[in-house]
N, C-alpha and C. Protein backbone atom coordinates (compact mmCIF):
# COMPACT_ATOMS: atom_id res chain seq x y z
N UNK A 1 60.66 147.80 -4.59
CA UNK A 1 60.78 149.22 -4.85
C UNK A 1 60.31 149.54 -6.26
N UNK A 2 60.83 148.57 -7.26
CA UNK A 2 60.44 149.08 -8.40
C UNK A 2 58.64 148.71 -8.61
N UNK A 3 58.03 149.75 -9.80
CA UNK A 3 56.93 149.49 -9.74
C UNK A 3 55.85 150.19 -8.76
N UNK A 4 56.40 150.85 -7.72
CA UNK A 4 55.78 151.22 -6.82
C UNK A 4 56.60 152.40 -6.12
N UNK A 5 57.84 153.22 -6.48
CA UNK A 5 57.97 153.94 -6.31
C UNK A 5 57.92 155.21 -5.46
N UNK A 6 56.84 155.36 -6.57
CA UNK A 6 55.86 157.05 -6.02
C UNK A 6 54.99 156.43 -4.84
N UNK A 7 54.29 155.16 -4.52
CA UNK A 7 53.87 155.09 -3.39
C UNK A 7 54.94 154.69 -1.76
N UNK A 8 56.23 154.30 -2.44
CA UNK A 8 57.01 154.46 -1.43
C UNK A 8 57.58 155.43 -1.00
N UNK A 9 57.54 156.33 -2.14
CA UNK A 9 57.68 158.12 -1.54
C UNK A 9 56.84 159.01 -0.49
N UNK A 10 55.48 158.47 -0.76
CA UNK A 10 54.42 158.71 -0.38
C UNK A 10 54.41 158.42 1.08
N UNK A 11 54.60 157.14 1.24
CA UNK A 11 54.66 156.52 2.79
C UNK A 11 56.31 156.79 3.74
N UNK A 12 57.56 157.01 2.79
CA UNK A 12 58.23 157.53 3.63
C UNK A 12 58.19 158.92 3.87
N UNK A 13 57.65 159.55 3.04
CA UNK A 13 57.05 161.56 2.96
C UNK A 13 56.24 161.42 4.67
N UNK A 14 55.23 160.28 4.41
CA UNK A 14 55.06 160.37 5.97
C UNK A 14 55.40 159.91 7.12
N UNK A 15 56.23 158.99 7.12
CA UNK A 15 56.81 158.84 8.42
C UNK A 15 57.57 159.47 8.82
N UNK A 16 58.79 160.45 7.76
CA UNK A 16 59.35 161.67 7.92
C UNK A 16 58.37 162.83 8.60
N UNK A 17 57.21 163.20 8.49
CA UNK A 17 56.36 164.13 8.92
C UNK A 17 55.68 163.59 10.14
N UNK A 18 55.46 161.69 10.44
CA UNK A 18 55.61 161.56 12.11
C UNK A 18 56.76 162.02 12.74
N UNK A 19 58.47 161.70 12.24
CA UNK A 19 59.35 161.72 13.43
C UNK A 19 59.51 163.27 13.51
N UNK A 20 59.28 164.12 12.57
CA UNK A 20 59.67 165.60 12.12
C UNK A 20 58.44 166.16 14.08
N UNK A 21 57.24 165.61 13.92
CA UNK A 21 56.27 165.99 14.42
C UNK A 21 56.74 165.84 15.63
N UNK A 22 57.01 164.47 16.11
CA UNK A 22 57.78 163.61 17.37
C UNK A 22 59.37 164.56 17.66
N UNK A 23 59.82 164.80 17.32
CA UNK A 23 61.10 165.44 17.32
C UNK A 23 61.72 166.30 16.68
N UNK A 24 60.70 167.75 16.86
CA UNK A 24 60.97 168.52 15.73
C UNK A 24 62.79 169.36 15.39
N UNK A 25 63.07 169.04 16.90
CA UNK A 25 64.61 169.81 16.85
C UNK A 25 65.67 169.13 16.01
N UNK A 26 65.63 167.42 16.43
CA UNK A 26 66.61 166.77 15.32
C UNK A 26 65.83 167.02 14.50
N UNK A 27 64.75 166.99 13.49
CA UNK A 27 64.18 166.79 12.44
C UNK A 27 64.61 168.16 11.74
N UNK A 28 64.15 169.47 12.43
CA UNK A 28 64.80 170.23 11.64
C UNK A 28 66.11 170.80 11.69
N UNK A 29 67.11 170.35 12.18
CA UNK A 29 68.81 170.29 12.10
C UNK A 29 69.29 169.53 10.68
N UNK A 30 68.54 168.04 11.07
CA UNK A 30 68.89 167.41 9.49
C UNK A 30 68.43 168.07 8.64
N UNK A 31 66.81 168.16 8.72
CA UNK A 31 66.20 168.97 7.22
C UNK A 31 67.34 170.07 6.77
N UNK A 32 67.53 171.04 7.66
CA UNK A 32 68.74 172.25 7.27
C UNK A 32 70.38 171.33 6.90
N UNK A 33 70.51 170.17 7.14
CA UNK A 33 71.46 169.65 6.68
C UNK A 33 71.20 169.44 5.86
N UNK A 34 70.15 168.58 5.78
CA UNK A 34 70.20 168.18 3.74
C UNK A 34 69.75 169.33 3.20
N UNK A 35 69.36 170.37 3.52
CA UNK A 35 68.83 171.33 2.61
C UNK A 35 70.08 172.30 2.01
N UNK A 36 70.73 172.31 3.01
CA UNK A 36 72.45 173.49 2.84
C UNK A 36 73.28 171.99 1.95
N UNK A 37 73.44 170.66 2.36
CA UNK A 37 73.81 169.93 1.52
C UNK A 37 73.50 169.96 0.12
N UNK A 38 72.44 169.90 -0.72
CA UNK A 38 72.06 170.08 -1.65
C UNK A 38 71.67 171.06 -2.61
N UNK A 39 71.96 172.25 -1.97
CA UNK A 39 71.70 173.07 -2.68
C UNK A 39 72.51 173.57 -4.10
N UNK A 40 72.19 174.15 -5.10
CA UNK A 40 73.17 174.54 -6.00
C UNK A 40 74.57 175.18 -5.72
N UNK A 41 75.67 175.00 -6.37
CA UNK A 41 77.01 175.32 -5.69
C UNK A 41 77.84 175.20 -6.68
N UNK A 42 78.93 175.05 -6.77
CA UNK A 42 80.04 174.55 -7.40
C UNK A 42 79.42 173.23 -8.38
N UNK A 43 78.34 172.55 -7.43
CA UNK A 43 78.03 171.73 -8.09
C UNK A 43 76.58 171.79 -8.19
N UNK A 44 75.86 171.37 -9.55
CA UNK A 44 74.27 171.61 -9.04
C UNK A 44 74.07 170.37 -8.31
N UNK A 45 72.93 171.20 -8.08
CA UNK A 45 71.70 170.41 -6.75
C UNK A 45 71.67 169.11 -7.45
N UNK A 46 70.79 168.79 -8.65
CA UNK A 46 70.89 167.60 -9.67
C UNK A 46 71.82 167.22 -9.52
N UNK A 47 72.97 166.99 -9.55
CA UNK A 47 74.30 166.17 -9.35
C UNK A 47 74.38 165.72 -8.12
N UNK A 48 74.51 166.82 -7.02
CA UNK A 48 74.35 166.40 -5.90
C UNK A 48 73.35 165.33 -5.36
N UNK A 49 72.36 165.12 -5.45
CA UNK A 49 71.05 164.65 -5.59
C UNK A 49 71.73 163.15 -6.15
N UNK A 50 71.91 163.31 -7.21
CA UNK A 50 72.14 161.96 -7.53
C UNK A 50 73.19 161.04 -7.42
N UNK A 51 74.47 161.54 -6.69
CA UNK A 51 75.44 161.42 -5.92
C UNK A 51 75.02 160.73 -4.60
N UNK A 52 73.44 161.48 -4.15
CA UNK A 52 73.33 160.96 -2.82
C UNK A 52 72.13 159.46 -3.42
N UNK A 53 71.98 159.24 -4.49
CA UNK A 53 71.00 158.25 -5.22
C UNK A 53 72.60 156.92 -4.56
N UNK A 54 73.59 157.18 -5.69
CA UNK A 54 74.83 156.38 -5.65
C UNK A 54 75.28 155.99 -4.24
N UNK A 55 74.94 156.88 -3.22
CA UNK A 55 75.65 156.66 -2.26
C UNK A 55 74.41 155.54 -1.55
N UNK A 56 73.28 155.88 -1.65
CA UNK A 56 71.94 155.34 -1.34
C UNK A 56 71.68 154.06 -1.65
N UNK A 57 72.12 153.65 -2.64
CA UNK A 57 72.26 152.62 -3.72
C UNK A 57 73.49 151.76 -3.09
N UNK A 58 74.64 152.03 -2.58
CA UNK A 58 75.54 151.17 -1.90
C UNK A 58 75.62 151.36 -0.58
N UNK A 59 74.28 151.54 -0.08
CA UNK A 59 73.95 151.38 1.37
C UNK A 59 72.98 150.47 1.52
N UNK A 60 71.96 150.14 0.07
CA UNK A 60 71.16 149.68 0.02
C UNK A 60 69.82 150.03 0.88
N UNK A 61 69.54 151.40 0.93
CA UNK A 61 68.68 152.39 1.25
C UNK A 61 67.78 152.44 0.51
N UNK A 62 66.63 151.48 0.50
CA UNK A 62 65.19 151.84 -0.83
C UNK A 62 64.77 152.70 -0.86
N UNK A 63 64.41 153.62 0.28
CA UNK A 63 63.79 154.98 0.47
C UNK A 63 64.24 155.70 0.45
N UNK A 64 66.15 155.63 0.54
CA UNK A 64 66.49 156.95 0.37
C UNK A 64 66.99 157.12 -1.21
N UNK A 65 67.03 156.01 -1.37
CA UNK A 65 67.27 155.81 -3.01
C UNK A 65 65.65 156.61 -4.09
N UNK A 66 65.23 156.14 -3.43
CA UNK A 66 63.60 156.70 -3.77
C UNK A 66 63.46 158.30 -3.66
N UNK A 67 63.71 159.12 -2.59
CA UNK A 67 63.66 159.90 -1.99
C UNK A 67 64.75 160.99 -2.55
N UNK A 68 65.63 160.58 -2.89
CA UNK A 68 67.12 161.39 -3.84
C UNK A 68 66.88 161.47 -5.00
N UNK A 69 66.30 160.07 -5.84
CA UNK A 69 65.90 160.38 -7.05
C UNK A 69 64.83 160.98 -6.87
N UNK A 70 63.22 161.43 -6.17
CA UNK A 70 62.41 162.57 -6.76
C UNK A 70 63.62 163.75 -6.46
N UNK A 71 64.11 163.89 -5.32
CA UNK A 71 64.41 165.26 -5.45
C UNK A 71 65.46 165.64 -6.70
N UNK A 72 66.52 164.38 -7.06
CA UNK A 72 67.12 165.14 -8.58
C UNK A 72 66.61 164.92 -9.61
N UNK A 73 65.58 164.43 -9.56
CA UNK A 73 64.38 164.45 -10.56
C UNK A 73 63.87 166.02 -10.41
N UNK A 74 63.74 166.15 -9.78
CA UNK A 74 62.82 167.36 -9.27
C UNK A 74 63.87 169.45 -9.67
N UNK A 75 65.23 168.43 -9.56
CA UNK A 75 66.47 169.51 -10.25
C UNK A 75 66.70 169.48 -11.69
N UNK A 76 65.94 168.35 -12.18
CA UNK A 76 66.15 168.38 -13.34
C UNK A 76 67.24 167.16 -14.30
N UNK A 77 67.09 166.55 -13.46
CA UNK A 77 68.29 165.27 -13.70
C UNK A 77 67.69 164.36 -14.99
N UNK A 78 68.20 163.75 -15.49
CA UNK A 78 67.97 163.05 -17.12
C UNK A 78 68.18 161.67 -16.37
N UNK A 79 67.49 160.86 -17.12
CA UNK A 79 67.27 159.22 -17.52
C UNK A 79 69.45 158.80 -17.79
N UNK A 80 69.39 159.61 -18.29
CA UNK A 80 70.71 159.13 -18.87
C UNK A 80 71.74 159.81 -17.75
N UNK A 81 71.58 160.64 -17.38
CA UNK A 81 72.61 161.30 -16.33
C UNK A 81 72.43 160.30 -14.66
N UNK A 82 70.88 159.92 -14.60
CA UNK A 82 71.01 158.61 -13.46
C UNK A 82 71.89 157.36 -13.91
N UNK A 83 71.80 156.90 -15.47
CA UNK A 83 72.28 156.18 -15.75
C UNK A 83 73.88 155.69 -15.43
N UNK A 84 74.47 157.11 -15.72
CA UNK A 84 75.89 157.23 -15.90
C UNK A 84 76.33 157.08 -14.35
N UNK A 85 75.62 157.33 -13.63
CA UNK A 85 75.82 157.87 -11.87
C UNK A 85 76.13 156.01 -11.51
N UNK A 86 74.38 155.61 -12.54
CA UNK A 86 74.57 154.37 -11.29
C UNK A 86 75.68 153.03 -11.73
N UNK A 87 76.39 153.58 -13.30
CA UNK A 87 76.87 152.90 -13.53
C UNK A 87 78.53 153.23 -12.24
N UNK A 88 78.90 154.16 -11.55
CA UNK A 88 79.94 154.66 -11.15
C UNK A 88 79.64 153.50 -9.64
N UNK A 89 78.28 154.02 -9.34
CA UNK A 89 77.68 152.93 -7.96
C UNK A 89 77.88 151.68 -8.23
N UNK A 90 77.56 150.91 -9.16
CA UNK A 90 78.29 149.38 -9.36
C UNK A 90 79.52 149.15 -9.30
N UNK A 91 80.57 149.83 -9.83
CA UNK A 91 81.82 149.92 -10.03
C UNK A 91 82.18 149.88 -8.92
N UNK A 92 81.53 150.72 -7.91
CA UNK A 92 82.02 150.79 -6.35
C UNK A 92 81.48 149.66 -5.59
N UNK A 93 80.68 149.35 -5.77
CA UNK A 93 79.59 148.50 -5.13
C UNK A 93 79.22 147.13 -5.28
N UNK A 94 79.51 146.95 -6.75
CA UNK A 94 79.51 145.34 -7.37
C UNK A 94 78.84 144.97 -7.24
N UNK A 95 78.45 143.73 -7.27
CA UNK A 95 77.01 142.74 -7.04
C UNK A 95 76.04 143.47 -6.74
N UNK A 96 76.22 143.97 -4.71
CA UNK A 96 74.98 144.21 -4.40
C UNK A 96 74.79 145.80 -5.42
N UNK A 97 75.68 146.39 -5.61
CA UNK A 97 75.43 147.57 -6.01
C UNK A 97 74.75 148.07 -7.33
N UNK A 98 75.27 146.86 -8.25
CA UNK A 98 74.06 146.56 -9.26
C UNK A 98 72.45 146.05 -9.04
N UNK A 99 72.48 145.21 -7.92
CA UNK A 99 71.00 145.27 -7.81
C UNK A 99 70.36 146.47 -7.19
N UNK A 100 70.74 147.40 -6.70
CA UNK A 100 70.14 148.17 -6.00
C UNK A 100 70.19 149.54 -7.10
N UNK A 101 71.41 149.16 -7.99
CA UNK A 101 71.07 150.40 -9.00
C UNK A 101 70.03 150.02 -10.28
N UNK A 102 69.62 149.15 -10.46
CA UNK A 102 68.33 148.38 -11.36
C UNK A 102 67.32 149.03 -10.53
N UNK A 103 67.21 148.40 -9.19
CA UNK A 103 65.95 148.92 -8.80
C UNK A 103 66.18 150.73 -8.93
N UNK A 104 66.67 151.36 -8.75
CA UNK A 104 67.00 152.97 -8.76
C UNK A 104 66.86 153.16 -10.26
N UNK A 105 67.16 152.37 -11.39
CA UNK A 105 66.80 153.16 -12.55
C UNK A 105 65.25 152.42 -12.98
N UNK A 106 64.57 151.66 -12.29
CA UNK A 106 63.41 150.95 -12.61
C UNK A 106 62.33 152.23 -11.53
N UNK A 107 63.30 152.34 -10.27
CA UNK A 107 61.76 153.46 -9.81
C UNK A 107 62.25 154.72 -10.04
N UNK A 108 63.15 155.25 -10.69
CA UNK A 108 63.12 157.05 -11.60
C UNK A 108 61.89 156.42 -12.62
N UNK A 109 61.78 155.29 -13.46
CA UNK A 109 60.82 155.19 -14.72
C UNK A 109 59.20 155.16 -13.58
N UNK A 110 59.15 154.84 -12.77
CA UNK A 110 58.03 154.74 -12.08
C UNK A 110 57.63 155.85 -11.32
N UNK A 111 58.71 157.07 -10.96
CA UNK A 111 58.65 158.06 -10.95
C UNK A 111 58.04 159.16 -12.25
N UNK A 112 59.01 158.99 -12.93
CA UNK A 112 58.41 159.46 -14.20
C UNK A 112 57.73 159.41 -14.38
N UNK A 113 56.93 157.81 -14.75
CA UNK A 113 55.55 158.05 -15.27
C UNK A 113 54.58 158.50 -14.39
N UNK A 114 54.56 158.73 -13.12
CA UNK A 114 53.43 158.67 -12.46
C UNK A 114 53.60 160.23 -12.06
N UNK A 115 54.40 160.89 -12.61
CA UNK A 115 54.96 162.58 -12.16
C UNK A 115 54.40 163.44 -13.31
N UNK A 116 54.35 162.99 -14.65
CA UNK A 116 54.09 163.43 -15.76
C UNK A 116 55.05 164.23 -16.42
């Protein structure tokens, strides 16, 4: 995952847009789920977002780990505010949950750079 990131965004962006194509009724039920899920609220979207990085991260989900960080990247989320998140995901998660939050703060930097 790390290192390559933005091209794993890229390739799950489209297999989401095969099953979306293949099955547009579940596809757009979830989309409106995660979309009413995330939206700004009580809590922002950015938090939320990276809440679902943490949760992603102790599922050991590469793509959705990938996929949560552009979008709270995309709300506006800080280097240091993933930081603090994924330190909460180890705590919960331990072992595996530290490796999977390395790779999550190694592809936000691979995000970054390749986002400008």
């Amino acid at each position: 995952m790390a290192g390559h990131a933005s091209e794993t965004l890229k390739e799950m962006n489209a297999r989401f847009s095969a099953f979306a194509r293949a099955t547009p009724q579940v596809f757009g039920a979830f989309r409106s789920l995660m979309n009413e899920a995330s939206k700004d609220g009580s809590l922002p979207a950015r938090f939320k977002e990276l809440v679902a990085v943490a949760i992603a991260v102790n599922q050991g989900c590469e793509d959705c780990i990938v996929f949560h960080l552009a979008n709270a990247r995309s709300h506006g989320a800080s280097r240091q505010e993933l930081i603090e998140v994924l330190g909460v995901a180890v705590e919960m998660g331990g072992g595996p949950g530290s490796v999977y939050a390395a790779k999550a703060l190694a592809a936000f930097d691979d995000i970054a750079s390749t986002s400008g």
